[in-house]
N, C-alpha and C. Protein backbone atom coordinates (compact mmCIF):
# COMPACT_ATOMS: atom_id res chain seq x y z
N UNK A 1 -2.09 -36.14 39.75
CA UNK A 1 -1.08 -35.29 40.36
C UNK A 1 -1.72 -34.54 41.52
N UNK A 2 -1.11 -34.30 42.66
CA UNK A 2 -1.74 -33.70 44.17
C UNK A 2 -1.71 -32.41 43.53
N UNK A 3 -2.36 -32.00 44.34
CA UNK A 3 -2.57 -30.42 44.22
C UNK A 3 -1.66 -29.36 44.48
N UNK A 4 -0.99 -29.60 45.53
CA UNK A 4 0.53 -28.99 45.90
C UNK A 4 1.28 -29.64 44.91
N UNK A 5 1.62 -30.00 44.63
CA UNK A 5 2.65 -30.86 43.34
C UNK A 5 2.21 -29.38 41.94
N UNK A 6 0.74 -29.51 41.91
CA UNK A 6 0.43 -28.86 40.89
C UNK A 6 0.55 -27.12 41.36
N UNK A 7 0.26 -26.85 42.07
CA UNK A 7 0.74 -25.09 42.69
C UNK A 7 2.39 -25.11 42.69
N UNK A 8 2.91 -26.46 42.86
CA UNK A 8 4.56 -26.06 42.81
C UNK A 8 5.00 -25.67 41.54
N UNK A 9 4.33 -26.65 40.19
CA UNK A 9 4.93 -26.14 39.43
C UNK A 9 4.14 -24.90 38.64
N UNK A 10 2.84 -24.68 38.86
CA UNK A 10 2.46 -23.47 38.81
C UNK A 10 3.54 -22.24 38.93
N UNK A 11 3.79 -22.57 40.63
CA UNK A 11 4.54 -21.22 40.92
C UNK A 11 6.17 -21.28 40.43
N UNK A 12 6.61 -22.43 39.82
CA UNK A 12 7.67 -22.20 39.20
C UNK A 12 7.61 -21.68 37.74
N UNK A 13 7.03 -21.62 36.81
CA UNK A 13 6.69 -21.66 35.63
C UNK A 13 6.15 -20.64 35.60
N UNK A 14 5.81 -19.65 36.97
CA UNK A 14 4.85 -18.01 36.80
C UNK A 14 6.29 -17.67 37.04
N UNK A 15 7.43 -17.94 38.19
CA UNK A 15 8.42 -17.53 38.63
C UNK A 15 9.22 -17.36 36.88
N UNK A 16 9.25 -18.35 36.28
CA UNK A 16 10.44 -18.13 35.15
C UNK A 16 9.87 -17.13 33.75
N UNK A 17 8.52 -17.50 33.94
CA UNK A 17 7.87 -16.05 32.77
C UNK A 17 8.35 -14.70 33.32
N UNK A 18 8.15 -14.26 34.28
CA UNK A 18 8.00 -13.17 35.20
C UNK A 18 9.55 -12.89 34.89
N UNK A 19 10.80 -13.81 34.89
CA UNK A 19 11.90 -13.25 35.15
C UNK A 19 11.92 -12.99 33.78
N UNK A 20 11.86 -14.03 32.65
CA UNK A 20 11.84 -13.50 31.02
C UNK A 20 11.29 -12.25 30.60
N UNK A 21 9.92 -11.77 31.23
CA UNK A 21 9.50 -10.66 31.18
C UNK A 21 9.94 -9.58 31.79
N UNK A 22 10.61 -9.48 32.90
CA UNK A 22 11.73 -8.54 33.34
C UNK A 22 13.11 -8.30 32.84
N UNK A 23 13.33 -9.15 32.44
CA UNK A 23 14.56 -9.24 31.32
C UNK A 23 14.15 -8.85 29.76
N UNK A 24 12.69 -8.94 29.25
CA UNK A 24 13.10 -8.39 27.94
C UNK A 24 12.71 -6.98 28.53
N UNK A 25 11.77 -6.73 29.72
CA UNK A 25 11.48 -5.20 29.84
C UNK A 25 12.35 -4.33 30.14
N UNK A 26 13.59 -4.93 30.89
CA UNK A 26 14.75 -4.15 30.80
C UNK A 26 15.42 -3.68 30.18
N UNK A 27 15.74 -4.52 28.60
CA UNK A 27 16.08 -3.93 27.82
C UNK A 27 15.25 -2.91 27.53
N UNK A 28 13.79 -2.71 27.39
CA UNK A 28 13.07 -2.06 26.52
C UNK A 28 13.10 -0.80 26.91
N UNK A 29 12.74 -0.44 28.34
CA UNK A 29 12.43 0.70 29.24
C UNK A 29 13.95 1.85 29.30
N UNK A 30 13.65 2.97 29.00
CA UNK A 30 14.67 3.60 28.70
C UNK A 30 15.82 4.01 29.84
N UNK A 31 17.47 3.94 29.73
CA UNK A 31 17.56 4.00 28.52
C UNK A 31 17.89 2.23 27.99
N UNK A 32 17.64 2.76 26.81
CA UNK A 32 17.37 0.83 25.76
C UNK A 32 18.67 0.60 25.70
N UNK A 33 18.38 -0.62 25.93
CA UNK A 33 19.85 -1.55 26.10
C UNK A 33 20.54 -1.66 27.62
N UNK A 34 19.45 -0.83 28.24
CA UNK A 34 20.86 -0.81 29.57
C UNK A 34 19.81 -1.60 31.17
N UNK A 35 19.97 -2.52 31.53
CA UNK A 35 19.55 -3.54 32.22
C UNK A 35 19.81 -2.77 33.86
N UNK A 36 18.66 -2.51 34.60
CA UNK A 36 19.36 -1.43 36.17
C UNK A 36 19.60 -2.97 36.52
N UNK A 37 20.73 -2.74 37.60
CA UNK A 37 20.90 -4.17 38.68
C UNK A 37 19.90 -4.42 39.53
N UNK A 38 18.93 -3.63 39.78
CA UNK A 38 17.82 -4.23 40.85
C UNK A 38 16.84 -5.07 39.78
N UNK A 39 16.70 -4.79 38.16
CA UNK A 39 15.87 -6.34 37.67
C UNK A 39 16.85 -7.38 37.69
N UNK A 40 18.44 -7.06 37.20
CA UNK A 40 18.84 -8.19 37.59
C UNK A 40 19.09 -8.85 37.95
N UNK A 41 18.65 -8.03 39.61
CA UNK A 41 18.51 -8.77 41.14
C UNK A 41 17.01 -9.36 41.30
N UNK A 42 16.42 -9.07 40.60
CA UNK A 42 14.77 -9.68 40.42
C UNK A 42 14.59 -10.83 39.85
N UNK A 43 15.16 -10.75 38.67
CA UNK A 43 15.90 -11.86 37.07
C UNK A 43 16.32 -12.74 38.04
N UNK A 44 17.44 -12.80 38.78
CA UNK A 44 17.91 -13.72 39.39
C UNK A 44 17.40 -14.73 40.30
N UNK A 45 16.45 -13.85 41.28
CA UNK A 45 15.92 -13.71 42.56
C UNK A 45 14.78 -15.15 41.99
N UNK A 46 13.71 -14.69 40.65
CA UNK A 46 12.86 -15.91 40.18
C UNK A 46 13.66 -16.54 39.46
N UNK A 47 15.11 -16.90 38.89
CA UNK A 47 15.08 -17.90 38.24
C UNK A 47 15.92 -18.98 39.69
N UNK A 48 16.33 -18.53 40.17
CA UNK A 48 16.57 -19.39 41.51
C UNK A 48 15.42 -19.78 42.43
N UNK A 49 14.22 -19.00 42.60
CA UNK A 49 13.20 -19.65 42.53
C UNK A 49 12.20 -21.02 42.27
N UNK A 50 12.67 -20.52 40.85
CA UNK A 50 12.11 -21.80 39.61
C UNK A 50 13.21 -23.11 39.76
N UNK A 51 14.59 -23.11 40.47
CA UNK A 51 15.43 -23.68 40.28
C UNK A 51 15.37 -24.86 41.39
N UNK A 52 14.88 -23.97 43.02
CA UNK A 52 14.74 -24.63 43.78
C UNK A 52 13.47 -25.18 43.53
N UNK A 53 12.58 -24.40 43.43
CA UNK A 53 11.12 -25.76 43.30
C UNK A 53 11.22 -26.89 42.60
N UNK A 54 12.09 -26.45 41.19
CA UNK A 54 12.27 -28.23 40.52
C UNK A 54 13.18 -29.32 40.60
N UNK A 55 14.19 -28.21 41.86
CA UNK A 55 15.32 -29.34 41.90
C UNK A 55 14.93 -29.94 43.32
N UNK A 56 14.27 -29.30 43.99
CA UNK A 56 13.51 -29.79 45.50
C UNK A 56 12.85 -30.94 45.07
N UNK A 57 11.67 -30.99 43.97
CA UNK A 57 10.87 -31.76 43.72
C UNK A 57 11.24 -32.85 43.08
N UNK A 58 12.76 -32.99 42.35
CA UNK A 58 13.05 -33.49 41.68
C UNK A 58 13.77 -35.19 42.18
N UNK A 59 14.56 -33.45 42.94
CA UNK A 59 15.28 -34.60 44.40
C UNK A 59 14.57 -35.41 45.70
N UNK A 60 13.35 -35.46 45.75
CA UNK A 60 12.66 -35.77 46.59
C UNK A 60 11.70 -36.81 46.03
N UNK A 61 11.80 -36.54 44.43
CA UNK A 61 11.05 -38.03 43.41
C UNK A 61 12.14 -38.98 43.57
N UNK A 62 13.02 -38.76 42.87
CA UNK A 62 14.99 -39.53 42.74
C UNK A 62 14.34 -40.37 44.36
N UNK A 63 14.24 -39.78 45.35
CA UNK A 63 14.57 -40.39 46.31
C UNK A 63 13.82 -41.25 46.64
N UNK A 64 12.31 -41.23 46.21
CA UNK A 64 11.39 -41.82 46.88
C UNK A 64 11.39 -43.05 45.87
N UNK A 65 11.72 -43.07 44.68
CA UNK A 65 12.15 -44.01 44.04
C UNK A 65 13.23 -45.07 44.32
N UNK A 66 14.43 -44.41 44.83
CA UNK A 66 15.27 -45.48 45.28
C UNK A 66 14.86 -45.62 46.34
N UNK A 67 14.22 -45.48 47.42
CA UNK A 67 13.97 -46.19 48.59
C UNK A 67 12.78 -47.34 48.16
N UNK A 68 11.73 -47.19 47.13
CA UNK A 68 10.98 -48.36 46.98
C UNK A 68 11.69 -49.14 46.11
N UNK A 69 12.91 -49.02 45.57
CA UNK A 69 13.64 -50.17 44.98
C UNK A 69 14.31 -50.77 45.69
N UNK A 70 14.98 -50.05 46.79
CA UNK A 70 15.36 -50.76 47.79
C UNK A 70 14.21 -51.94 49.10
N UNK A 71 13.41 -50.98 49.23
CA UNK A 71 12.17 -52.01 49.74
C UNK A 71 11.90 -53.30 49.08
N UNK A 72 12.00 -52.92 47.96
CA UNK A 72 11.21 -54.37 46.86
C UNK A 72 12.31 -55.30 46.70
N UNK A 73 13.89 -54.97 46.66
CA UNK A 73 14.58 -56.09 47.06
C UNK A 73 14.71 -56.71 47.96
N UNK A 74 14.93 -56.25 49.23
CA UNK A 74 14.36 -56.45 50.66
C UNK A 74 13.25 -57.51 50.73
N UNK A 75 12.02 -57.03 50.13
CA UNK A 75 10.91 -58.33 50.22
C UNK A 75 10.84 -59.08 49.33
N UNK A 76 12.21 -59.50 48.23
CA UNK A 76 12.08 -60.58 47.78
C UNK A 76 12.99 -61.38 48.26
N UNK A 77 14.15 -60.25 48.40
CA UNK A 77 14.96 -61.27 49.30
C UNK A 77 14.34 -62.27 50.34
N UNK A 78 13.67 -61.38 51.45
CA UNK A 78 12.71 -62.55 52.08
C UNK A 78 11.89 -63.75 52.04
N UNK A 79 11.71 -63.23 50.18
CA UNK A 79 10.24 -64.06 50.19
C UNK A 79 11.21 -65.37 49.59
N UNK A 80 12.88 -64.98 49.15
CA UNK A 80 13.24 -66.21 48.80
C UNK A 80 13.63 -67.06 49.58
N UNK A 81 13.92 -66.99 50.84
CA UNK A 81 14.49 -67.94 51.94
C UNK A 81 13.21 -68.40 52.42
């Protein structure tokens, strides 16, 4: 696995702890039970984060896959005529 591949999902997977941990600390920090809107503008902020790095990466595997399936029919087609 490249190294950027591996810092991506690094930084997605620090992004989605970080929001879990702002979300249970919100509850905790007084007063308890009551969530301010700026963590849940934080909460939000990393799980959309975490959302784009894996759906970027995800969508950009998907793709590179169908283009070498498409290649490889392409050169057999050729290789059959």
């Amino acid at each position: 696995m490249k190294t950027s591949v591996k810092i991506q999902y690094f930084i997605a997977v620090a992004a989605f702890l970080a929001a879990v941990g702002f979300g249970i600390a919100g509850f905790i920090v007084p007063p308890p039970g009551e969530v301010h809107e700026s963590v849940l503008y934080l909460i939000a902020q990393f799980l959309l984060l975490t959302a784009s790095i894996l759906g970027v990466g995800a969508m950009f595997a998907s793709q590179k896959m169908s283009l070498q399936r498409k290649l490889q029919q392409l050169t057999e087609k050729e290789e059959e005529q």
